[in-house]
Protein backbone atom coordinates (compact mmCIF):
# COMPACT_ATOMS: atom_id res chain seq x y z
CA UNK A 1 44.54 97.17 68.26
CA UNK A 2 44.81 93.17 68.14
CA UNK A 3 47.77 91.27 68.92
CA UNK A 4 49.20 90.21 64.95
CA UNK A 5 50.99 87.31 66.68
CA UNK A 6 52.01 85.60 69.63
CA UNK A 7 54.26 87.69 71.84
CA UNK A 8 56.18 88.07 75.48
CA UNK A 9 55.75 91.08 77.69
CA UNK A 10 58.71 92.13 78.86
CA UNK A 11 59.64 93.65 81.90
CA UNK A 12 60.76 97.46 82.43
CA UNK A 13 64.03 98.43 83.39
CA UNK A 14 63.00 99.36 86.76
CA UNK A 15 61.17 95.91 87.62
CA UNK A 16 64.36 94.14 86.43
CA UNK A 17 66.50 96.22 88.50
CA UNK A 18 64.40 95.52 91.45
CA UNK A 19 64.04 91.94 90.75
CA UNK A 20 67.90 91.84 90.50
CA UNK A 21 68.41 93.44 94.01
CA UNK A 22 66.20 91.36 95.70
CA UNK A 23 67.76 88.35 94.23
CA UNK A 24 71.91 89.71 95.55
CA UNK A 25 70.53 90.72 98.92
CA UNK A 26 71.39 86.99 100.06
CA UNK A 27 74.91 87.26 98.28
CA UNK A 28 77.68 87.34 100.27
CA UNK A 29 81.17 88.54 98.67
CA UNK A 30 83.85 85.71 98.35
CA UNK A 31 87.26 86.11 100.01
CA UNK A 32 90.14 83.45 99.19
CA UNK A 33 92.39 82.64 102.51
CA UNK A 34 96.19 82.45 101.88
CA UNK A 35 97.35 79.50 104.30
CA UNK A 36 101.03 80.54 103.20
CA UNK A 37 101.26 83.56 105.43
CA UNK A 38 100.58 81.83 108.45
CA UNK A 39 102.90 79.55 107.62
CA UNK A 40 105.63 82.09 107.05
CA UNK A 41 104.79 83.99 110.29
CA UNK A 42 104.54 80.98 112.76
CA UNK A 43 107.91 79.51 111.47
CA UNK A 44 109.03 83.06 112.11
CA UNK A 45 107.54 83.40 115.80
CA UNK A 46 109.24 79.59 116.22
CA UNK A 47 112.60 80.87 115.31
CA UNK A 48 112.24 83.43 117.95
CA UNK A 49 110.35 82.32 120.69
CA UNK A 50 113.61 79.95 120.72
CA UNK A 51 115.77 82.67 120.53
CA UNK A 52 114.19 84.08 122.97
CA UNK A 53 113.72 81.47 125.38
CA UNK A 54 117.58 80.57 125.79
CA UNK A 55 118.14 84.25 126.29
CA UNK A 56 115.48 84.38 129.30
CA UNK A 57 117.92 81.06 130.50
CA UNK A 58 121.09 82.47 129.96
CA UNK A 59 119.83 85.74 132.27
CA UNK A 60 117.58 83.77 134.56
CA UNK A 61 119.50 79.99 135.07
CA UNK A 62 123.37 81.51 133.62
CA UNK A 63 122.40 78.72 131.85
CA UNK A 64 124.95 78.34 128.46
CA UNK A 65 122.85 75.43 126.32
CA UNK A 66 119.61 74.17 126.42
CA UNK A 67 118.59 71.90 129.03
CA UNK A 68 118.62 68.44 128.11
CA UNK A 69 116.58 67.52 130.57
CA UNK A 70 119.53 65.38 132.71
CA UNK A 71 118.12 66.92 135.93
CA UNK A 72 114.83 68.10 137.62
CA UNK A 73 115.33 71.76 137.06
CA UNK A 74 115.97 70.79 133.52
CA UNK A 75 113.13 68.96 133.02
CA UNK A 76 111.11 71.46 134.67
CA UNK A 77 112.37 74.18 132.21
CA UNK A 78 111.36 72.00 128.97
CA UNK A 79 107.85 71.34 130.13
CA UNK A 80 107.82 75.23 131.00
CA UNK A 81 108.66 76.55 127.25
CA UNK A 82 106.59 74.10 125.59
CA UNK A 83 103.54 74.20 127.51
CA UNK A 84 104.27 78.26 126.77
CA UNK A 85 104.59 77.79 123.12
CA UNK A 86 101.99 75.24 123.03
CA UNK A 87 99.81 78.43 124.54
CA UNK A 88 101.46 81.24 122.34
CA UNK A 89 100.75 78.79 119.27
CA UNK A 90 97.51 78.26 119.53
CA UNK A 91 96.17 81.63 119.84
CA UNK A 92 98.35 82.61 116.50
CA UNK A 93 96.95 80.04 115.28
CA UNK A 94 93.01 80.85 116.02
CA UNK A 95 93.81 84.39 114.83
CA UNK A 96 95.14 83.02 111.59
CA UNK A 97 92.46 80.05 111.23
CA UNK A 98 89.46 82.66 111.44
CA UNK A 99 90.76 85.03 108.84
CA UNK A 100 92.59 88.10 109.00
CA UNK A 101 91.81 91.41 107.25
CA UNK A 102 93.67 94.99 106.56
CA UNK A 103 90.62 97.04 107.58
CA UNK A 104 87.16 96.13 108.70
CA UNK A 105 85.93 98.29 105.63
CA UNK A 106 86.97 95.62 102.95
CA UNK A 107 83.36 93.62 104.01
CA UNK A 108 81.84 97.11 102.24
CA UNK A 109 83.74 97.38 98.61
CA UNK A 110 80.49 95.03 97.37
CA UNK A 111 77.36 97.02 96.33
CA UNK A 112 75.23 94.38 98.90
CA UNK A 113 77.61 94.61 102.11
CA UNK A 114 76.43 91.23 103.97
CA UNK A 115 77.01 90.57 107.62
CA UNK A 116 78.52 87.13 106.26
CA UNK A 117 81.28 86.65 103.71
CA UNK A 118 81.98 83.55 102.39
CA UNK A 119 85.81 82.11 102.91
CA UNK A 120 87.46 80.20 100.54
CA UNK A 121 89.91 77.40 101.62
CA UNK A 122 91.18 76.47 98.43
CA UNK A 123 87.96 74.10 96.46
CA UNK A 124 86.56 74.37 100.36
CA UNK A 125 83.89 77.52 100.85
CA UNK A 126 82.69 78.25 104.13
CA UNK A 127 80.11 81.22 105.08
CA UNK A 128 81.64 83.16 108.05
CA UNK A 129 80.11 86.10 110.07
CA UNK A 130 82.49 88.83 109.77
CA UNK A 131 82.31 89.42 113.21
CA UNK A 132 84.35 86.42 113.80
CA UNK A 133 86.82 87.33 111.77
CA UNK A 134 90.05 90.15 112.50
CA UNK A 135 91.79 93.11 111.67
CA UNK A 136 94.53 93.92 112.40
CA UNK A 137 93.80 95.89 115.51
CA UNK A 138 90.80 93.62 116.81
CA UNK A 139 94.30 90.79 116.10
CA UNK A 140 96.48 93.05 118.57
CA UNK A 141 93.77 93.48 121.23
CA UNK A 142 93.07 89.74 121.32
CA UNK A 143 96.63 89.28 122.00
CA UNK A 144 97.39 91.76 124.47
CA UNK A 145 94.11 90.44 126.63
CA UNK A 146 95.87 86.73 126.02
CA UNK A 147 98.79 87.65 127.45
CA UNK A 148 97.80 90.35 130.53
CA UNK A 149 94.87 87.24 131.34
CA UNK A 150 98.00 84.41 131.02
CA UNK A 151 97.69 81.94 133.57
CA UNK A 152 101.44 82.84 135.22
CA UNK A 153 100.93 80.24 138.26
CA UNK A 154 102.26 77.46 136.60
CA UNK A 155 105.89 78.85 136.12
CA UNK A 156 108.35 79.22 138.67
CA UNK A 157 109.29 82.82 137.53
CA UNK A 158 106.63 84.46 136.55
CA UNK A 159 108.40 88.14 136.08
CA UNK A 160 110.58 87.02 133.70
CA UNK A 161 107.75 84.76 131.88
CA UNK A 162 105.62 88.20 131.71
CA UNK A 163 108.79 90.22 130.13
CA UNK A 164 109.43 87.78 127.33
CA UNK A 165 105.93 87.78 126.49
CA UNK A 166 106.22 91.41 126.24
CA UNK A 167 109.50 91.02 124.30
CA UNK A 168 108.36 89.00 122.01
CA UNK A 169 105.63 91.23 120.47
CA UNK A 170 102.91 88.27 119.57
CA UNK A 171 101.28 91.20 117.43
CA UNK A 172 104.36 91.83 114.81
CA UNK A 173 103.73 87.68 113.71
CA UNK A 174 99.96 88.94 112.41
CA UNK A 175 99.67 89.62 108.47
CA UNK A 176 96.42 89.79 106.37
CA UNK A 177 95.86 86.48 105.18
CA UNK A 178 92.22 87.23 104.26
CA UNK A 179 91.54 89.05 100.39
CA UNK A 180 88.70 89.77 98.64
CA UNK A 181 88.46 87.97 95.14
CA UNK A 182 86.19 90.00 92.84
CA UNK A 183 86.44 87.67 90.03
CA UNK A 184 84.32 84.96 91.99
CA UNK A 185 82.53 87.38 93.55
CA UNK A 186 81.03 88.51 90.00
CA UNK A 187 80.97 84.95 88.85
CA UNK A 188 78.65 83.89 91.85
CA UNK A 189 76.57 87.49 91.30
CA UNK A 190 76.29 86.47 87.37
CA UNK A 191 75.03 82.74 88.70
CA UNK A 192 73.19 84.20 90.73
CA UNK A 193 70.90 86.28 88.29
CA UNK A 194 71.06 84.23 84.87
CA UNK A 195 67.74 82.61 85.66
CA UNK A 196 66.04 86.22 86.04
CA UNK A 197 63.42 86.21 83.42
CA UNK A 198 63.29 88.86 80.97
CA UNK A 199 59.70 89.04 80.45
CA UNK A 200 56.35 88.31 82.53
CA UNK A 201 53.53 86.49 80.51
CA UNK A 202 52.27 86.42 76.59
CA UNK A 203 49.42 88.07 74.56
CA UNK A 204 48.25 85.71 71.86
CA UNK A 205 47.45 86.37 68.88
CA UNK A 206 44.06 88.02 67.98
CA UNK A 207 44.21 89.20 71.89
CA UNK A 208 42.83 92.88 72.53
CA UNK A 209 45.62 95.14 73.28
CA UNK A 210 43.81 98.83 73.50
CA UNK A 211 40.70 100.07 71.99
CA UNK A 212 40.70 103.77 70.43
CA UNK A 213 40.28 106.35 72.59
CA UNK A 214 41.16 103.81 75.98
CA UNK A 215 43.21 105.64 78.15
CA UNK A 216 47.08 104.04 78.08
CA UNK A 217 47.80 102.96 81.72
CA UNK A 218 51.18 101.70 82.65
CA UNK A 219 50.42 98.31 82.02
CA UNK A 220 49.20 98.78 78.53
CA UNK A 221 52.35 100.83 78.07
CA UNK A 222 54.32 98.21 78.38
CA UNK A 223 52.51 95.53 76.29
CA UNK A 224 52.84 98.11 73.17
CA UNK A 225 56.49 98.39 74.10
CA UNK A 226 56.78 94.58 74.22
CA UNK A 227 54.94 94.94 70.81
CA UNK A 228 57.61 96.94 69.62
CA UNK A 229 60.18 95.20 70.62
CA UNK A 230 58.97 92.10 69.35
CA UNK A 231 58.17 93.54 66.11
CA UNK A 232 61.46 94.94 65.59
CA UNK A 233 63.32 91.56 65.98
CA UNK A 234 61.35 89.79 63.76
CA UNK A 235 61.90 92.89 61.04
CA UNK A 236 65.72 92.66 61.69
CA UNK A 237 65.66 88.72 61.66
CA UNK A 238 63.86 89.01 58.47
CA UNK A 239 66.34 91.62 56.93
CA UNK A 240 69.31 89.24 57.91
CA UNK A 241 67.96 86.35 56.25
């Protein structure tokens, strides 16, 4: 059997499928960041550190307003609560910077689970290791290290400092803010594997495919299915025309 005409061979199923794999094992799954929620929950900390605070002076100092900062003690007090919500602030504000998920098992819905995910700041994309990133528990434990490891010395009362830390329950301010977005996800996959060729090199024309009695190994297998392939196209491109 000669080749009749010019023609690809194209690759099995299997070969494609393992071309395909090795292509999406550097994919990593896209997850958009929702800057709102942190937005919501820190103005909702603010509101009640505050609250807070004047309680802790109104039991502490009997004080009934907050200090204006006429007199030493005064001043004392307002460099006190805003080095402490400079402090409280900022580790919110690392937990909610680096991503927070539900459950550590949302890096596994994609069919190639990467040790990297890549985090999308609206048009900005950043590749993250998901080790750097939270759940909600890993969230809870960071804070609850912050705040048994706070640096007390710097306050004059440092019991009641610790108790309104307590009180206030850093934890309860943490929300996802972190969700997986299939949609790019696929997109980027589909990207990803466009440029996969279908076929692997040509026979020409008048080329020797198999002689009679040859034994059919795999590869000649597959040229004679390229054959037919090829030669039902051009019989169905001829019927349309």
């Amino acid at each position: 059997l000669y080749a009749p005409y010019d023609f690809p061979v194209y690759k099995t199923d299997i070969e494609l499928q393992r071309e395909r794999d090795s292509l999406l094992r550097d994919f990593k799954p896209y997850f958009r960041l929702d800057t709102n929620i942190s937005k919501i929950q820190i103005a909702e900390l603010t509101d009640d550190f505050n609250d807070r605070w004047f309680q802790y002076l109104k039991k502490k100092y009997k004080l009934k307003s907050e200090p204006e900062g006429k007199t030493w003690r005064e001043r004392r007090l307002i460099a006190e609560k805003d080095r402490l919500y400079r402090d409280i602030y900022s580790w919110i504000n690392e937990i909610y910077d680096r991503g927070v998920v539900q459950v550590q098992d949302v890096f596994t819905m994609d069919e190639n689970p990467s040790a990297e995910i890549v985090i999308l700041r609206g048009n900005l994309a950043a590749e993250t290791d998901t080790a750097q990133i939270f759940t909600l528990r890993s969230a809870y434990v960071y804070l609850l290290n912050k705040v048994n490891n706070y640096n007390l010395s710097v306050y004059a009362d440092t019991s009641g400092i610790r108790e309104l830390l307590m009180r206030l329950d850093l934890s309860s301010y943490v929300k996802p803010n972190l969700r997986y977005d299939p949609e790019t996800s696929e997109r980027v996959k589909e990207d990803m594997v466009s440029g996969l060729s279908l076929t692997r090199g040509m026979i020409q024309q008048g080329e020797r495919i198999i002689s009679k009695g040859e034994i059919v190994d795999t590869q000649t297998f597959q040229i004679l299915e390229s054959l037919k392939i090829e030669y039902e196209k051009r019989i169905g491109s001829t019927a349309n025309s």
